[in-house]
Protein backbone atom coordinates (compact mmCIF):
# COMPACT_ATOMS: atom_id res chain seq x y z
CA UNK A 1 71.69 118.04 125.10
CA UNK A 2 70.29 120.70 126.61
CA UNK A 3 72.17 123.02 128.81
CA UNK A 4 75.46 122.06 126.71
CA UNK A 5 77.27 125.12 125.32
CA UNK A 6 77.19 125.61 121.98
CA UNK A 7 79.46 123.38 119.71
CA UNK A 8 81.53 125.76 118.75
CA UNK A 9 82.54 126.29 122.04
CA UNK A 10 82.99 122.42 123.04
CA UNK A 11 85.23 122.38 120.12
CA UNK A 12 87.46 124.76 120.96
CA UNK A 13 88.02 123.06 124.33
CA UNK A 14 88.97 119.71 122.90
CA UNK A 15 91.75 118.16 124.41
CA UNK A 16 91.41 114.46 123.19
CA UNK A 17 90.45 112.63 120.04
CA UNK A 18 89.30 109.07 120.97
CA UNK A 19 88.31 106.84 117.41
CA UNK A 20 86.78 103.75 116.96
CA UNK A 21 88.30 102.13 114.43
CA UNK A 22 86.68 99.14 112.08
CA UNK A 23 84.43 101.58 110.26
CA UNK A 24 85.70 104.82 111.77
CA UNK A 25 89.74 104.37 110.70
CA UNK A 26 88.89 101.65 108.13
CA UNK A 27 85.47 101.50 105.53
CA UNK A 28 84.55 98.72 107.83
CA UNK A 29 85.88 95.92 105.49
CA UNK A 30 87.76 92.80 107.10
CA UNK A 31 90.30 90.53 105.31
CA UNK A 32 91.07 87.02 107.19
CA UNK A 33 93.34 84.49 106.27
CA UNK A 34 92.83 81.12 106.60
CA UNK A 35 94.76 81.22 109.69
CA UNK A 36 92.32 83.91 110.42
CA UNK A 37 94.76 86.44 110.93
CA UNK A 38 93.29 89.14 109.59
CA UNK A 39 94.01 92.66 107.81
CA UNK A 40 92.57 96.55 107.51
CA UNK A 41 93.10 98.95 105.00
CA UNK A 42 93.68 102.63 106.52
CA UNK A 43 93.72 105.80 104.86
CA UNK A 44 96.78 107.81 104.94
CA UNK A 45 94.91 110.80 104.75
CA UNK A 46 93.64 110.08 108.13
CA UNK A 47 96.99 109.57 109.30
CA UNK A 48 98.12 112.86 108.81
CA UNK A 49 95.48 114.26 110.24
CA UNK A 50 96.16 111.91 113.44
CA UNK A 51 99.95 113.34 113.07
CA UNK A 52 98.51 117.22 112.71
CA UNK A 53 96.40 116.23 116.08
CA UNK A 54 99.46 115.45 117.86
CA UNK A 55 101.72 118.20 116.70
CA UNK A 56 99.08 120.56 117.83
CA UNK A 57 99.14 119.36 121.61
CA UNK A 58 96.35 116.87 121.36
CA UNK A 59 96.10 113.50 122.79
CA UNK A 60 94.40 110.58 120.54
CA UNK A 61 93.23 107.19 121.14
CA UNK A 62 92.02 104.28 119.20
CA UNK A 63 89.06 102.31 121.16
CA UNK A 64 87.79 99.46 119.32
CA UNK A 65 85.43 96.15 120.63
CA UNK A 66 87.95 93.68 118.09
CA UNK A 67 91.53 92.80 118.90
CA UNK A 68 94.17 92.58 116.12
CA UNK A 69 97.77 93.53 116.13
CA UNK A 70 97.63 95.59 112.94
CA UNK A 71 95.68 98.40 114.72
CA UNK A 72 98.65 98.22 117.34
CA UNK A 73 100.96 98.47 114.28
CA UNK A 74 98.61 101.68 112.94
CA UNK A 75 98.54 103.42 116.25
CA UNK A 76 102.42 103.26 117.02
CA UNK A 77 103.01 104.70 113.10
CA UNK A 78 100.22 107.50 113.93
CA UNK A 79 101.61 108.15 117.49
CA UNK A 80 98.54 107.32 118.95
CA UNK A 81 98.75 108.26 122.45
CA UNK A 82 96.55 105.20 123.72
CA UNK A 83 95.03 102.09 122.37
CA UNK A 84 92.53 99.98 124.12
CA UNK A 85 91.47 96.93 122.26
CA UNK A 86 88.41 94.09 122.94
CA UNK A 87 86.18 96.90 124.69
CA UNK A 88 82.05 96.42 123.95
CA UNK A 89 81.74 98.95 126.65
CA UNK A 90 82.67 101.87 125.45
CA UNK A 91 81.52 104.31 127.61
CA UNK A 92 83.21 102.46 130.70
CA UNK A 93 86.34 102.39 128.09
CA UNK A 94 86.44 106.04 127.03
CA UNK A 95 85.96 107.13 130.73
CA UNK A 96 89.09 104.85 131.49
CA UNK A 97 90.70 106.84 128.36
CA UNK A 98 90.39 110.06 129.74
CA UNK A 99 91.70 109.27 133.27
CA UNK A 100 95.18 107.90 132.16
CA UNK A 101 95.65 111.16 130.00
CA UNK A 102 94.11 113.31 132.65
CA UNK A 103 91.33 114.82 130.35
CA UNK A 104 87.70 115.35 131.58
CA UNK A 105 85.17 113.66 128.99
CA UNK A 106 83.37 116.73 128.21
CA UNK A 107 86.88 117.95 126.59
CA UNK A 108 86.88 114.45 124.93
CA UNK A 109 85.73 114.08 121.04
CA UNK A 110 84.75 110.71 120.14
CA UNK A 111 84.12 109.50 116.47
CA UNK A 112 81.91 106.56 115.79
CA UNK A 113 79.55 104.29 113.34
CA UNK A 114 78.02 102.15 114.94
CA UNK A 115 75.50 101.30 117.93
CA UNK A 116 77.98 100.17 120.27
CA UNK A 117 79.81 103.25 120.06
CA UNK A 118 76.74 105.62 121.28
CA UNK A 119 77.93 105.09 124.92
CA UNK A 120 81.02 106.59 124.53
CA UNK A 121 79.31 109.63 122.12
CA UNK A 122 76.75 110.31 125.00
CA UNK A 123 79.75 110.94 127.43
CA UNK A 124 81.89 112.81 124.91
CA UNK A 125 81.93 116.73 124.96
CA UNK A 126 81.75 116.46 121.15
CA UNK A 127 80.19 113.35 119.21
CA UNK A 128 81.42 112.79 115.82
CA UNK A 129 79.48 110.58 113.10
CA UNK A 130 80.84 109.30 109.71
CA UNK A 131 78.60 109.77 106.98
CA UNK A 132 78.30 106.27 106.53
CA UNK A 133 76.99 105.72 110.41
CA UNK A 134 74.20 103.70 111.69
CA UNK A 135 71.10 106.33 111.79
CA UNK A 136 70.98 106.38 115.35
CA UNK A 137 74.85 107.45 115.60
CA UNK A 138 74.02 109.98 113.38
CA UNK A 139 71.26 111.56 115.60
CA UNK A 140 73.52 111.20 118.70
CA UNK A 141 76.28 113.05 116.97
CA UNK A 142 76.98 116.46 117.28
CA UNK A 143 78.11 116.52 113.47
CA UNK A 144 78.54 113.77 110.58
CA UNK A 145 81.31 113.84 108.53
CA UNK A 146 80.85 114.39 105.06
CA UNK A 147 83.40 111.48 103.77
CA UNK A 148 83.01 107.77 105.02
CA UNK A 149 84.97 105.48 107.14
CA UNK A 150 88.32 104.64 106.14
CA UNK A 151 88.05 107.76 103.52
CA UNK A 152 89.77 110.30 105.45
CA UNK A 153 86.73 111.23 108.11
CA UNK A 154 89.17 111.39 111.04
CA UNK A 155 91.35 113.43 109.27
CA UNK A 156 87.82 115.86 108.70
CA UNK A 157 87.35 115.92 112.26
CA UNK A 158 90.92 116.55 113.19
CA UNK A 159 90.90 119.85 110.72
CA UNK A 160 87.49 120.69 112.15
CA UNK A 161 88.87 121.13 115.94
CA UNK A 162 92.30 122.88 115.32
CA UNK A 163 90.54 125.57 113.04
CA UNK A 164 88.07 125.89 116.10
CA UNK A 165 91.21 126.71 117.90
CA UNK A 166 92.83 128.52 115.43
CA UNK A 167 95.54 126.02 115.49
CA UNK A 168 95.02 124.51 111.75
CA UNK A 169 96.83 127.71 109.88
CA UNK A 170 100.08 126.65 112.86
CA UNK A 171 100.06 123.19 111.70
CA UNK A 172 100.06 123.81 107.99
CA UNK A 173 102.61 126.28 108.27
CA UNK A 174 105.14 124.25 109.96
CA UNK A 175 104.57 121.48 107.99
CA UNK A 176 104.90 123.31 105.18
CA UNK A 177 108.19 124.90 106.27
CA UNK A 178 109.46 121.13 106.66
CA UNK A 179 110.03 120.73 102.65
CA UNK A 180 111.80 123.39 101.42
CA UNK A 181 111.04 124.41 98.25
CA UNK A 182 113.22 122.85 95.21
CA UNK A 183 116.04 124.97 93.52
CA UNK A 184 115.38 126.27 90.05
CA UNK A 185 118.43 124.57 88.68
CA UNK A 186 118.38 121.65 86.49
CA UNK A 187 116.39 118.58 87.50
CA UNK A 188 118.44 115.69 89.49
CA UNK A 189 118.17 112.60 87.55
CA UNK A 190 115.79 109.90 88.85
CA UNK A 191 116.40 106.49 90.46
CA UNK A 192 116.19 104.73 87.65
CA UNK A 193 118.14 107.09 85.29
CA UNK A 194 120.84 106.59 87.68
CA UNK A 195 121.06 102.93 88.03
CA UNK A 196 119.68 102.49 84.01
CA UNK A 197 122.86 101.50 81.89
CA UNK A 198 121.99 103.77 79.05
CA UNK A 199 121.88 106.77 81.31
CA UNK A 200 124.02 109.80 80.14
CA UNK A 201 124.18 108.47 76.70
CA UNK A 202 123.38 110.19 73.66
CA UNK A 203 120.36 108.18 71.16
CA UNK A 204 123.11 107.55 68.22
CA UNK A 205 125.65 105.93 71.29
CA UNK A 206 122.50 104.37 72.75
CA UNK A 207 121.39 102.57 69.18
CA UNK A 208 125.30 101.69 68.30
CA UNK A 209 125.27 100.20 71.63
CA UNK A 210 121.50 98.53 70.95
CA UNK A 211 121.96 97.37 67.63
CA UNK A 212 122.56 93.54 66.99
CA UNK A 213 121.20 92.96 70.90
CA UNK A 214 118.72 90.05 70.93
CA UNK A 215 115.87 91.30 73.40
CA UNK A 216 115.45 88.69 76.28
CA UNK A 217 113.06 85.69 74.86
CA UNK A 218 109.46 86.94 76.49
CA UNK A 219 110.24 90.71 76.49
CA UNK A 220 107.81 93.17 74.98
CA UNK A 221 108.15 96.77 73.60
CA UNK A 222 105.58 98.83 74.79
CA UNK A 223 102.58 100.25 72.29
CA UNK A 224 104.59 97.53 69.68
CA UNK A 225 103.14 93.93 69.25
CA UNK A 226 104.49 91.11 71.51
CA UNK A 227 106.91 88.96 69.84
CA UNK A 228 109.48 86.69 71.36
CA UNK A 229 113.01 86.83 69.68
């Protein structure tokens, strides 16, 4: 890495976030049917962050060696800006990446875990590691994360770079000046105040209206015994 300017500075020049994603975007886990169809758990934490990402200008990516439809599914919720799928050569990949978005790879960060992702780190202005990466991700990275895969590490990085550009406080704000505060008057009844029968009611109406009901046979009271009627 020498000759490289100082992280800081790569940081601030980021213009793309490229993930992996088994072990990156998910802890690394994989559910298959017996159809073997199979299904990832994401973090929604990290999906804000990819949302905070886009809102302050920056393209993202998911680049992962497996195929499966749900990370199509995860990437079109996240407004991921590209998705490339069944790639083992990452570095060939990521280079790919950053021509169809028109971003050099040194203003490219890349965030891995595993050994087949240290070709696209090596090309990457700024290589990311989850704390939960292979040892020799780790030492390729320019920082590890200090939460896992699939625990909200992407949406770490992401908060990393825009408070290297001194976007992060811009981001918060406006999505903080999306909900509006609530009014001090008196609380809107819930969902299920609304659609309960016995809403509105006063308790002596309420037991009038109770007493003599036979409960449905299998129905419990809760922190009473179970008894059927």
């Amino acid at each position: 890495m020498a000759g490289r300017m100082p992280l800081a500075a790569r940081l601030h020049t980021v213009r793309l976030l490229v993930c992996d994603v088994d072990g990156v975007l998910t802890d690394g886990g994989l559910w298959l049917d017996r159809a073997g169809r199979d299904a990832k758990v994401f973090s929604v934490r990290d999906g804000l962050g990819l949302s905070l990402a886009r809102q302050a200008g920056l393209a993202t990516a998911f680049l992962t060696a497996r195929r499966s439809p749900v990370v199509t599914l995860r990437a079109r919720e996240c407004g991921v800006t590209v998705v490339m799928q069944g790639r083992l050569d990452k570095g060939g990949a990521l280079l790919e990446i950053c021509r169809r978005v028109s971003v050099p790879p040194a203003a490219t960060a890349y965030v891995g875990d595993d050994l087949v992702d240290l070709a696209a780190m090596r090309l990457a202005g700024v290589a990311v590691a989850v704390a939960d990466a292979a040892p020799e991700v780790k030492r390729a990275a320019d920082f590890v994360t200090a939460a896992a895969g699939g625990h909200g590490a992407v949406r770490e990085v992401v908060e990393r770079l825009l408070k290297a550009q001194s976007r992060w406080a811009m981001v918060v704000n406006r999505l903080a000046g999306s909900h509006p505060s609530p009014r001090k008057s008196s609380p809107s009844p819930s969902q299920e105040e609304c659609e309960s029968p016995a809403a509105g009611m006063s308790p002596s109406t309420l037991k009038k209206k109770t007493q003599g009901r036979n409960r449905y046979p299998g129905s419990f009271d809760r922190g009473a015994p179970w008894r059927k009627s």
